[in-house]
Protein backbone atom coordinates (compact mmCIF):
# COMPACT_ATOMS: atom_id res chain seq x y z
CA UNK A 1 0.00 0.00 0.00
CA UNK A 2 1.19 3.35 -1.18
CA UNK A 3 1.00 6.28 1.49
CA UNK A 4 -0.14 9.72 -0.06
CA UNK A 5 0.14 13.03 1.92
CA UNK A 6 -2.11 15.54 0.96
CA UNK A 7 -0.29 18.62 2.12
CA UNK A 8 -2.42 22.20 1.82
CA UNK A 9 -4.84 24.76 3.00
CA UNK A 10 -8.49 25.38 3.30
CA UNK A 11 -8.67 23.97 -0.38
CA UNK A 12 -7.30 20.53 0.95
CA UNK A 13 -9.22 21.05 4.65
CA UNK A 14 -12.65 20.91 2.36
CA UNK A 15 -13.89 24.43 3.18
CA UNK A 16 -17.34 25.03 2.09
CA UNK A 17 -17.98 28.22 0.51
CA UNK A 18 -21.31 28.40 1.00
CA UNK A 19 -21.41 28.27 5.15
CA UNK A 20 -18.07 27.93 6.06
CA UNK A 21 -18.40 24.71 7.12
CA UNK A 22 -16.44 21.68 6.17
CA UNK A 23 -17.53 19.85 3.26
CA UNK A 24 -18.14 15.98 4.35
CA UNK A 25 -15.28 13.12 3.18
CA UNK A 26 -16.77 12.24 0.74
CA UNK A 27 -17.11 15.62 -1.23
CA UNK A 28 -13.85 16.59 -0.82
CA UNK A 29 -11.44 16.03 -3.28
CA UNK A 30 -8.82 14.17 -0.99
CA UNK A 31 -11.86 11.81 -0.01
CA UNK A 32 -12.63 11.65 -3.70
CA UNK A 33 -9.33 11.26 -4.52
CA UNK A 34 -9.27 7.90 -1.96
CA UNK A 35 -11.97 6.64 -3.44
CA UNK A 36 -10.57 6.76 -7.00
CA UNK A 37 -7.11 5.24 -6.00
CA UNK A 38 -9.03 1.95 -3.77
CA UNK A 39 -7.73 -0.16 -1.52
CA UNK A 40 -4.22 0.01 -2.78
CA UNK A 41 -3.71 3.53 -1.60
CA UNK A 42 -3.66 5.34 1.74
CA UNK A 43 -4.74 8.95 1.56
CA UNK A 44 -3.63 11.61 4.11
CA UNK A 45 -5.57 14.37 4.37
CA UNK A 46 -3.24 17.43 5.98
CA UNK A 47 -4.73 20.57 5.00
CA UNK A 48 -5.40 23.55 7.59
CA UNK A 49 -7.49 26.57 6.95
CA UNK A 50 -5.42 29.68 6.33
CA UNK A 51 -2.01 27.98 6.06
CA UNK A 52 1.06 29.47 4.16
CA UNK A 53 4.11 27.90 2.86
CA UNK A 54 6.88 29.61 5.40
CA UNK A 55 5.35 33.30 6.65
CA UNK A 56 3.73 33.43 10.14
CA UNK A 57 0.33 34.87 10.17
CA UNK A 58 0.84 37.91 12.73
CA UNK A 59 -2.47 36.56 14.29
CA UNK A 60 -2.66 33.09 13.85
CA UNK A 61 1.05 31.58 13.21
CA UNK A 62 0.98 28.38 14.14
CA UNK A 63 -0.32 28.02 10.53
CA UNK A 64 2.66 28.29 9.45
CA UNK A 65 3.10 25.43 6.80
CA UNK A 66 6.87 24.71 7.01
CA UNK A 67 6.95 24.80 10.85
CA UNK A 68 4.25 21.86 10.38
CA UNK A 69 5.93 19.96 7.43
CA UNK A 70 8.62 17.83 9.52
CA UNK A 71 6.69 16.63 12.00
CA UNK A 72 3.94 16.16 9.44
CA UNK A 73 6.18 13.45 7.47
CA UNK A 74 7.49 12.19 10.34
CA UNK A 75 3.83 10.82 11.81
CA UNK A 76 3.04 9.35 8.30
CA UNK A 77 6.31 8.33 7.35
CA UNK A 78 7.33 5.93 5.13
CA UNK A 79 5.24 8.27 2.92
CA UNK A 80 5.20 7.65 -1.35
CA UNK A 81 3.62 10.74 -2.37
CA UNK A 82 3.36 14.42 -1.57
CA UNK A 83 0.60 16.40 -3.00
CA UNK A 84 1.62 19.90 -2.06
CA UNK A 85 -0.40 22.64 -2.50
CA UNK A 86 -0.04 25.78 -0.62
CA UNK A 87 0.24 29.62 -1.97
CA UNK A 88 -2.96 31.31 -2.06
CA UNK A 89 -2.44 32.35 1.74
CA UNK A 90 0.70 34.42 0.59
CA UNK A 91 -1.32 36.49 -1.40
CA UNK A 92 -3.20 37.89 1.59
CA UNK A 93 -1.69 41.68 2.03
CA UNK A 94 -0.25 41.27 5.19
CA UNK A 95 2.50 39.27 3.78
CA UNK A 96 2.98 41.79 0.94
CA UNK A 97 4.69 38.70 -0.82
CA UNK A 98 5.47 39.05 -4.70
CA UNK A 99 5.50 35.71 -6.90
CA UNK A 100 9.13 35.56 -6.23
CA UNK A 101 8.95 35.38 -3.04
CA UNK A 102 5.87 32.66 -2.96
CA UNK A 103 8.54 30.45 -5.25
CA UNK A 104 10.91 31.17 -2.52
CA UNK A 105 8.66 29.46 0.14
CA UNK A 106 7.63 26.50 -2.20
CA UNK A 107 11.27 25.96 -3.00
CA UNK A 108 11.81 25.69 1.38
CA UNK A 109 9.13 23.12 1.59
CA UNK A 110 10.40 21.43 -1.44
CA UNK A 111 13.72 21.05 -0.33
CA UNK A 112 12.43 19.79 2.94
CA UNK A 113 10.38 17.04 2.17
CA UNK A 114 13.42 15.85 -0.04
CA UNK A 115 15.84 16.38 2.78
CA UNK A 116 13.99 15.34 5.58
CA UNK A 117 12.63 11.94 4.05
CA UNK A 118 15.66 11.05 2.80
CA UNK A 119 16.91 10.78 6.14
CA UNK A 120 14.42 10.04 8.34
CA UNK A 121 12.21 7.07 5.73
CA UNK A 122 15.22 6.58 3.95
CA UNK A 123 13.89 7.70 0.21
CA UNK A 124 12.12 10.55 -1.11
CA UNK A 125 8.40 10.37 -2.21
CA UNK A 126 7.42 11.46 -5.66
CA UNK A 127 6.36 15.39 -5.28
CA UNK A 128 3.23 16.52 -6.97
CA UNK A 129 4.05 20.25 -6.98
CA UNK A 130 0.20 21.95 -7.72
CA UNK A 131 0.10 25.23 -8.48
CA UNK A 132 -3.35 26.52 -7.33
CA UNK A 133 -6.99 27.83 -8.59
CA UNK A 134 -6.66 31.44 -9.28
CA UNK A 135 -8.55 34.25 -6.89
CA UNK A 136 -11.34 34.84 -8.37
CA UNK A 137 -12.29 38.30 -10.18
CA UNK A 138 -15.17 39.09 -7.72
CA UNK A 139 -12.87 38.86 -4.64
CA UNK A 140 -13.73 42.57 -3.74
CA UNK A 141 -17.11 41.42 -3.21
CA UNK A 142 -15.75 38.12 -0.83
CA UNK A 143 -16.24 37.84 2.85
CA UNK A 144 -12.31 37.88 3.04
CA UNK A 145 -11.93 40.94 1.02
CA UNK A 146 -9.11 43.19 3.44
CA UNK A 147 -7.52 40.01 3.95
CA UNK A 148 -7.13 39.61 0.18
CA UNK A 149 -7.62 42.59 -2.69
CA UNK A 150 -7.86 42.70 -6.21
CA UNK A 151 -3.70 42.61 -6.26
CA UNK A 152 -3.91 38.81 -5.42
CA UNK A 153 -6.19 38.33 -9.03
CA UNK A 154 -3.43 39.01 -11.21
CA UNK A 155 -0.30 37.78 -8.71
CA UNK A 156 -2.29 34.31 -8.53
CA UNK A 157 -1.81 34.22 -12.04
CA UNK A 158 1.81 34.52 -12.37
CA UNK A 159 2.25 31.33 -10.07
CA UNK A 160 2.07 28.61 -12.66
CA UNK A 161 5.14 28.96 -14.09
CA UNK A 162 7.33 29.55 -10.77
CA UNK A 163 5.90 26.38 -9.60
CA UNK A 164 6.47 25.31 -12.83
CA UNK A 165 10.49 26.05 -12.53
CA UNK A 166 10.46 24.69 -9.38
CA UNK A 167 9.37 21.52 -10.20
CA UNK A 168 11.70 21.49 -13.26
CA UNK A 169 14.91 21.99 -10.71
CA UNK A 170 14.13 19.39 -8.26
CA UNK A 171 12.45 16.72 -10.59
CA UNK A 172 8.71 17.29 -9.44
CA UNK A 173 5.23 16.33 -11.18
CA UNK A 174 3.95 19.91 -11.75
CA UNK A 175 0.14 20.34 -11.67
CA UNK A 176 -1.67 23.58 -12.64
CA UNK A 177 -5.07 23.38 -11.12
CA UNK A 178 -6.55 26.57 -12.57
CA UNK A 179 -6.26 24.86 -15.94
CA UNK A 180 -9.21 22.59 -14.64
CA UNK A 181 -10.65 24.50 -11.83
CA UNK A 182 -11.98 27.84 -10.44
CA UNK A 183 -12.75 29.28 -6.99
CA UNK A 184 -16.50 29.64 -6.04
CA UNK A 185 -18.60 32.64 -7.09
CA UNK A 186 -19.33 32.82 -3.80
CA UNK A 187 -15.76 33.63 -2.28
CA UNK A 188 -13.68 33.61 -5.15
CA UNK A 189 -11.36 31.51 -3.09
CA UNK A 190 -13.00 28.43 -2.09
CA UNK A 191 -14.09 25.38 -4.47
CA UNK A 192 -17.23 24.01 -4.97
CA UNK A 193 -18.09 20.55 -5.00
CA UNK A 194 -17.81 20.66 -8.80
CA UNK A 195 -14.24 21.71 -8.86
CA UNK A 196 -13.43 19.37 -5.89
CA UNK A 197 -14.68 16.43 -8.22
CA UNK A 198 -12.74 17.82 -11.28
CA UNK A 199 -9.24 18.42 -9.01
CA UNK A 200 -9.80 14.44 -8.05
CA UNK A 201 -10.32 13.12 -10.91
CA UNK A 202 -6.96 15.13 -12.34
CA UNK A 203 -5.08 14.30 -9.80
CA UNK A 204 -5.84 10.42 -9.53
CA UNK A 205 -5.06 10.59 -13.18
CA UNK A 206 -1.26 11.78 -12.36
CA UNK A 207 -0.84 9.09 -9.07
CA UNK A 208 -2.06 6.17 -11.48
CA UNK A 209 -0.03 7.31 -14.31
CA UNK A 210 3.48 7.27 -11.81
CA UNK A 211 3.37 3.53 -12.20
């Protein structure tokens, strides 16, 4: 049995868009995801609402997502396959991050699930580096608008190809989920249960395909 890590934010917790609630297992696309892979596959699901890849929320910074990532691997371990997908958090205007600093903090968490399991399970699990969904264009109209503004539209799209380069240097799958999926209407930063379907289906195409 393979072990896969699911390692993100609200978009891997399940958040619901509509009530803020958490969508059930089986809606979710790491529950979806489970179900597509069967028996032979273990799916973790690690994702926390709010999480970055390495900058410390001034209020909340224990969702910090590189503080987490060790002992995260650790408690799985022997793990087979990361799915990383964190970024849309830097975007918020606290961080005042540009896209080359986002690559910056996916190249840290990179290099530390490749360091870290290579000493501690003794081999490296495939990476599946996903680049993810755009903000959506009616974010000034979002309950999280001040947290995010219309800056984060057009930075969101710039991250593709840094996670693209990234995943070139240190011989990652690279997965662009806003070629398949969108944030909710309602948000324009959450997925529906449409896109959560789509973003399983996608990415149990890439696990199956790794032989």
């Amino acid at each position: 049995m393979k072990t896969v890590l699911c390692y993100g934010d609200s978009n891997t917790y399940g958040y619901n868009p509509e009530n803020g609630l958490r969508y059930p297992e089986n809606v979710r696309w790491t529950g979806r995801l489970k179900t597509l892979l069967g028996e032979d596959y273990r799916v973790i699901e690690e994702g926390c609402n709010g999480r970055t890849t390495v900058f410390d929320d001034p209020l909340e910074g224990w969702k910090n997502g590189y503080d987490y990532l060790r002992p995260c691997l650790n408690s799985h371990k022997p793990v087979d396959i990361v799915i990383l997908m964190l970024g849309s958090n830097d975007m918020k205007r606290t961080f005042h991050a540009t896209a080359d600093m986002i690559e910056e903090g996916i190249v840290k968490l990179v290099e530390t699930i490749v360091d870290f399991t290579g000493n501690k399970q003794g081999f490296v699990p495939k990476i599946i580096l996903v680049s993810p969904p755009h903000i959506g264009e009616g974010i000034r109209h979002s309950a999280f608008y001040g947290s995010f503004d219309e800056g984060a539209i057009s930075l969101s799209k710039e991250l593709a190809a840094h996670y693209e380069k990234v995943a070139a240097k240190y011989g990652c799958i690279f997965f662009d989920a806003a070629r398949y999926i969108e944030p909710s209407a309602v948000d324009s930063l959450h997925l529906t249960t449409e896109a959560h379907g789509v973003l399983a289906e996608k990415l149990a195409e890439v696990v199956e395909n790794m032989g």
